[in-house]
N, C-alpha and C. Protein backbone atom coordinates (compact mmCIF):
# COMPACT_ATOMS: atom_id res chain seq x y z
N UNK A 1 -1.41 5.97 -12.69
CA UNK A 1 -1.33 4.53 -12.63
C UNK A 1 -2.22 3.95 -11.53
N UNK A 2 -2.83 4.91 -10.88
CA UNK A 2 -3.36 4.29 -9.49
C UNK A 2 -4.51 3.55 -9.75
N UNK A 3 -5.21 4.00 -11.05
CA UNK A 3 -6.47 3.24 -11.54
C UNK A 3 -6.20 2.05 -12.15
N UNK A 4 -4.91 1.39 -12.60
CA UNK A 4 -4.71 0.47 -13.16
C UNK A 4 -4.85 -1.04 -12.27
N UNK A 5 -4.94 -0.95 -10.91
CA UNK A 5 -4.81 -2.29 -9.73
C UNK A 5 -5.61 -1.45 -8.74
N UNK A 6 -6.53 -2.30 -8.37
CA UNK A 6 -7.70 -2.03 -7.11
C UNK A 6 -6.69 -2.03 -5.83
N UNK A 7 -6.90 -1.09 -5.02
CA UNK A 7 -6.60 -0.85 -4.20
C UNK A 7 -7.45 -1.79 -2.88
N UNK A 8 -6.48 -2.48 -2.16
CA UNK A 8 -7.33 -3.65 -1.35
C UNK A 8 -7.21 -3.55 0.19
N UNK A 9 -8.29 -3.06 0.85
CA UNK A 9 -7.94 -3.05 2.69
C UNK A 9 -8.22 -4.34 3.48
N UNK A 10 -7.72 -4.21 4.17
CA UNK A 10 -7.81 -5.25 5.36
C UNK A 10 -9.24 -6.58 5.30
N UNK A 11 -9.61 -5.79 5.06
CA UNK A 11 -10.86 -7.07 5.29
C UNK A 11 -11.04 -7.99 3.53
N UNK A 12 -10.87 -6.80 3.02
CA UNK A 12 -10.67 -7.36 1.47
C UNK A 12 -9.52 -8.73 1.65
N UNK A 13 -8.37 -8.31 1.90
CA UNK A 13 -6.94 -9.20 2.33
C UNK A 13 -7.79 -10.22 3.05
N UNK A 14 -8.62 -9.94 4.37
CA UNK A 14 -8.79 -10.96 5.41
C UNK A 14 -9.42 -12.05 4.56
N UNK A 15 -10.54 -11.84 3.89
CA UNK A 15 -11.77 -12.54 3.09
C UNK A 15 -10.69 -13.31 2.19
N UNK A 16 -9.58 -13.09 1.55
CA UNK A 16 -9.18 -13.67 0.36
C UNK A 16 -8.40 -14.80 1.35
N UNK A 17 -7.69 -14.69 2.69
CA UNK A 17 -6.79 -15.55 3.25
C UNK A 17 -8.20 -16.51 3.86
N UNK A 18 -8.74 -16.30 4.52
CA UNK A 18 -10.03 -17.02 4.91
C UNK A 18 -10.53 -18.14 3.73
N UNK A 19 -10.76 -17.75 2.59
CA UNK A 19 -11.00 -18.26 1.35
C UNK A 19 -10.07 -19.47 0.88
N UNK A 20 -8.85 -19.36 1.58
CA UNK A 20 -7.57 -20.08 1.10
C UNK A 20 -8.16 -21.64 2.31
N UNK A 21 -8.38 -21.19 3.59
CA UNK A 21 -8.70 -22.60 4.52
C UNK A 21 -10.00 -23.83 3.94
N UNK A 22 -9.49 -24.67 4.37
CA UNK A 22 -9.97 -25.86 3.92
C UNK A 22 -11.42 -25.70 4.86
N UNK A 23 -12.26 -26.07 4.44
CA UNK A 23 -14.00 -26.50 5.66
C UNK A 23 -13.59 -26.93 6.61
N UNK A 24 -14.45 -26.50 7.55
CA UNK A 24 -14.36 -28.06 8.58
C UNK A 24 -14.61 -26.73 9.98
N UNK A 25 -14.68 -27.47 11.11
CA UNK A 25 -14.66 -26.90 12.26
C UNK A 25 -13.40 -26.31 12.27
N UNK A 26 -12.55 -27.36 12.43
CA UNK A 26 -10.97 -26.39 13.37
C UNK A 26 -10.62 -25.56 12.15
N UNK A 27 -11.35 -24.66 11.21
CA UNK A 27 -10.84 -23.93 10.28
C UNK A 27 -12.27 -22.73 10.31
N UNK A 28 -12.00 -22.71 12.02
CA UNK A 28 -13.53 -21.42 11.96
C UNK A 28 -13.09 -19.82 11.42
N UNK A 29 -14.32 -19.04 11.19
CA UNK A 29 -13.63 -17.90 10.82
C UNK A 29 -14.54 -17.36 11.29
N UNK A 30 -14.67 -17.45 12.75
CA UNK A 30 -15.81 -16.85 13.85
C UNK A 30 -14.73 -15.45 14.05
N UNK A 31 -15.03 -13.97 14.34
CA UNK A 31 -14.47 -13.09 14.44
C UNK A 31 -13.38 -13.03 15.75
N UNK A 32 -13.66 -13.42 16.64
CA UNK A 32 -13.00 -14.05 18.09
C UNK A 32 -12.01 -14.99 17.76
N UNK A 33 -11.54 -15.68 16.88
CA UNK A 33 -10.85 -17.25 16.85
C UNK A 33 -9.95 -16.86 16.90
N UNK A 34 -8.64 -17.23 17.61
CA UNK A 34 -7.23 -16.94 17.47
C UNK A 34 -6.75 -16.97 15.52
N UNK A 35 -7.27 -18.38 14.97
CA UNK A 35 -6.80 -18.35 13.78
C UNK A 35 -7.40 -16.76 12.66
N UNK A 36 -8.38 -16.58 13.37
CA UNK A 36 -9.29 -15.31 12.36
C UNK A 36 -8.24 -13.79 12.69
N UNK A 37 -7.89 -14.39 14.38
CA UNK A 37 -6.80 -12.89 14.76
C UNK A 37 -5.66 -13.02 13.87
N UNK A 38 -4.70 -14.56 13.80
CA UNK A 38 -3.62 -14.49 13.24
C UNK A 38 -4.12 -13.97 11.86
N UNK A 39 -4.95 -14.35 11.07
CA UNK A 39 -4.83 -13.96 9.49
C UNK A 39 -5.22 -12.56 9.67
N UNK A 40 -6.14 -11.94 10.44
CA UNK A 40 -6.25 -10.34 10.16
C UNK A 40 -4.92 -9.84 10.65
N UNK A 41 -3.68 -10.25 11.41
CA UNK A 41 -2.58 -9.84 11.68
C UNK A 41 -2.05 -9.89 9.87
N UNK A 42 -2.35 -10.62 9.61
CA UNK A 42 -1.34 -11.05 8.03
C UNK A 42 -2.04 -10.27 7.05
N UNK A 43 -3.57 -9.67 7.45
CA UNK A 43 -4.22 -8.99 6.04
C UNK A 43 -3.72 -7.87 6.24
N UNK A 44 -3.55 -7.56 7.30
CA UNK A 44 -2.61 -6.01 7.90
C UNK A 44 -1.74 -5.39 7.26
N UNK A 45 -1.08 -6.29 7.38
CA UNK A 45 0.62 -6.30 6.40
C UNK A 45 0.43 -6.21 5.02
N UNK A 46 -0.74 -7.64 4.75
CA UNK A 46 -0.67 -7.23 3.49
C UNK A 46 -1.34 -5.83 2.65
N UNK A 47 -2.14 -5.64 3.20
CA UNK A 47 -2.78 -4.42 3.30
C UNK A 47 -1.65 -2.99 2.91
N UNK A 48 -1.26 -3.05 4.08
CA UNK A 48 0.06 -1.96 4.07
C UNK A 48 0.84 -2.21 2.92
N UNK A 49 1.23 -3.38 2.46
CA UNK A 49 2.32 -3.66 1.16
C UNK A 49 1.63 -3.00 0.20
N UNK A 50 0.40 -3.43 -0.25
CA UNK A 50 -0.40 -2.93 -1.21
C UNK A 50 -0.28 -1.32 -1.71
N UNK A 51 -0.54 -0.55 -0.47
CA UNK A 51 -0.65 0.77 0.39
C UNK A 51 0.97 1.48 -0.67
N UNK A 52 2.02 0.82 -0.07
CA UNK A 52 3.16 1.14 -0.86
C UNK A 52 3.51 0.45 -1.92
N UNK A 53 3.39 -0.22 -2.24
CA UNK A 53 3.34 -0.62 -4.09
C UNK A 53 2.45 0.47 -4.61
N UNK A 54 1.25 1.64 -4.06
CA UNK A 54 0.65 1.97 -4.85
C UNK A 54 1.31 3.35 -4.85
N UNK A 55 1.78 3.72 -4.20
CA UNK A 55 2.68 4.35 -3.82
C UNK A 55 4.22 4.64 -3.90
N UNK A 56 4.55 3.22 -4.82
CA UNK A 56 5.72 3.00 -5.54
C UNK A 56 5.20 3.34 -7.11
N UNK A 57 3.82 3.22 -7.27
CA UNK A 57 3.82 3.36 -8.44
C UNK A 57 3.74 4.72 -9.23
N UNK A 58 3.13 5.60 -8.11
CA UNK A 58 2.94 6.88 -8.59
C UNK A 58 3.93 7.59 -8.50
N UNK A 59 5.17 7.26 -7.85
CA UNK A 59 6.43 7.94 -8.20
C UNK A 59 7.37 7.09 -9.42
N UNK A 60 6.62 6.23 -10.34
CA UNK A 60 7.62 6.29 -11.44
C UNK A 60 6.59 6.95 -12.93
N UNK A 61 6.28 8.06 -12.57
CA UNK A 61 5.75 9.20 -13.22
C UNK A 61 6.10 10.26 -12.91
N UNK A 62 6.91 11.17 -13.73
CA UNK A 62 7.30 12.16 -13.15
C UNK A 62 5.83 13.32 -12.95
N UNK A 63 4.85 13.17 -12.99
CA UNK A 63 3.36 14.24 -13.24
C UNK A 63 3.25 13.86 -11.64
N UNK A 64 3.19 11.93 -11.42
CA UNK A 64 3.04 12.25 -9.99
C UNK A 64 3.62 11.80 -8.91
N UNK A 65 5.01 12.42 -9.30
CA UNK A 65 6.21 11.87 -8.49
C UNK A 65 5.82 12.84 -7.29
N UNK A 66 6.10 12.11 -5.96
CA UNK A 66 6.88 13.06 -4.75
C UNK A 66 8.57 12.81 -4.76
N UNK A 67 8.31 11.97 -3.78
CA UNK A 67 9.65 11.24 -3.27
C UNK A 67 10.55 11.48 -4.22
N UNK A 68 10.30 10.92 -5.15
CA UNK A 68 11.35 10.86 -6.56
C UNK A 68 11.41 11.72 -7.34
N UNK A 69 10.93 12.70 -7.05
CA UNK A 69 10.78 13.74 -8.22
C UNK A 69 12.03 14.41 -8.21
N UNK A 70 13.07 14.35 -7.22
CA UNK A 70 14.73 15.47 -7.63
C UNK A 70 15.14 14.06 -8.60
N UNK A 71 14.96 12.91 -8.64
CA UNK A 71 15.49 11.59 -9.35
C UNK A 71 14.82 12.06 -10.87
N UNK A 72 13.52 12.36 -10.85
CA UNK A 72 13.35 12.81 -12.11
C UNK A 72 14.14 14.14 -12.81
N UNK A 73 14.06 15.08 -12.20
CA UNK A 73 14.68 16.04 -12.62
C UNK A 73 16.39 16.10 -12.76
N UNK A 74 16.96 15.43 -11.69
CA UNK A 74 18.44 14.80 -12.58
C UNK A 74 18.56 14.66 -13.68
N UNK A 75 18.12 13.34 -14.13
CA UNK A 75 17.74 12.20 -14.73
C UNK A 75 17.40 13.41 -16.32
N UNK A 76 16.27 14.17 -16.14
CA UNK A 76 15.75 14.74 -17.43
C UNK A 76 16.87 16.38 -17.48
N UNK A 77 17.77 16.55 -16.27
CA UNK A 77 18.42 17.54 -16.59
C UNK A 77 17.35 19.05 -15.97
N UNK A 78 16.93 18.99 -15.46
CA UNK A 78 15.78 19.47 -15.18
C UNK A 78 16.45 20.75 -13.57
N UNK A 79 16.70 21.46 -12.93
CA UNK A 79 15.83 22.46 -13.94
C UNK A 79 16.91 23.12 -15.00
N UNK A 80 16.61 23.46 -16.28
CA UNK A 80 17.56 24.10 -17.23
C UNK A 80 17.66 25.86 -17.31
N UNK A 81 18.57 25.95 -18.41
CA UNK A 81 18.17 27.71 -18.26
C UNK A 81 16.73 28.30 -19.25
N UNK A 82 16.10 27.51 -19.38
CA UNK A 82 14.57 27.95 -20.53
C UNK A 82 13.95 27.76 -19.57
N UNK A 83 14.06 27.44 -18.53
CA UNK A 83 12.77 27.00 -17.59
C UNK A 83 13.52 27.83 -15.94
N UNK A 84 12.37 28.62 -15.48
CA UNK A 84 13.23 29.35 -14.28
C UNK A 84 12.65 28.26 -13.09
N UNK A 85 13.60 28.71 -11.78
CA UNK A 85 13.70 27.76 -10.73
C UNK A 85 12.52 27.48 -10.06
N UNK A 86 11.84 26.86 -9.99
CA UNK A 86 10.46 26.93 -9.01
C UNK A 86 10.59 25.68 -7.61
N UNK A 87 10.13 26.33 -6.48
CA UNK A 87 10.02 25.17 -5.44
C UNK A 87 8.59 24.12 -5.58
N UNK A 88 7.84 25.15 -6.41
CA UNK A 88 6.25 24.80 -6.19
C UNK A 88 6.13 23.41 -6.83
N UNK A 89 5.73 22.73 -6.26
CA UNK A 89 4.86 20.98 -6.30
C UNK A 89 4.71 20.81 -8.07
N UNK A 90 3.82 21.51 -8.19
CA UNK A 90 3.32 21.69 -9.59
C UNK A 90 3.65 22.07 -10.45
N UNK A 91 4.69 23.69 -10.48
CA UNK A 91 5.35 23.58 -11.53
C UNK A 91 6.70 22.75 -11.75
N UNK A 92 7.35 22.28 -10.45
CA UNK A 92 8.49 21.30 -10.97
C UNK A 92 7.52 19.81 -11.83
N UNK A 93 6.72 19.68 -11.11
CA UNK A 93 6.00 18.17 -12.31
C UNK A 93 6.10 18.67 -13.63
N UNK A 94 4.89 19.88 -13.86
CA UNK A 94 5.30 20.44 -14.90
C UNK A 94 6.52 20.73 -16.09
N UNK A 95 7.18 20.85 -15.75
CA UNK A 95 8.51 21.21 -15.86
C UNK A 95 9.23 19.90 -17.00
């Protein structure tokens, strides 16, 4: 799923909040400006949200679950007696 939504960093975030201010002087986006610090504080965050939404997304696949992957294997009954016990990453996805 990770190819489905662009993955967006900080400056990507900064450029789109910058984009949102009206012209004018008191709306500088000189790299120094307190207002240019507050919004790269806010592309930060948003940045990071992004980061885990993408990261929320690849665990509702069980191929590329981490986190969630004992939730998958509950869930599918997983591991059974046709299939022997494995710790390994890959063959529980498998599985």
């Amino acid at each position: 799923m990770a190819g489905l939504l662009p993955r967006r960093g900080v400056a990507e975030y900064l450029s789109m909040l910058q984009a949102f201010l009206p012209r004018g002087l008191a709306w500088t986006r000189a790299p120094e400006a307190v207002l240019t610090r507050a919004l790269y504080a806010t592309a930060e965050e948003l940045s990071r949200v992004d980061a885990a939404a993408h990261l929320l997304m690849d665990e509702t696949n069980p191929a590329t679950a981490i986190d969630g992957l004992e939730d998958w294997e509950r869930v599918l009954g997983l591991p059974d007696g046709c299939l022997p016990v494995s710790q390994d990453l890959e063959d529980r996805r498998f599985a």
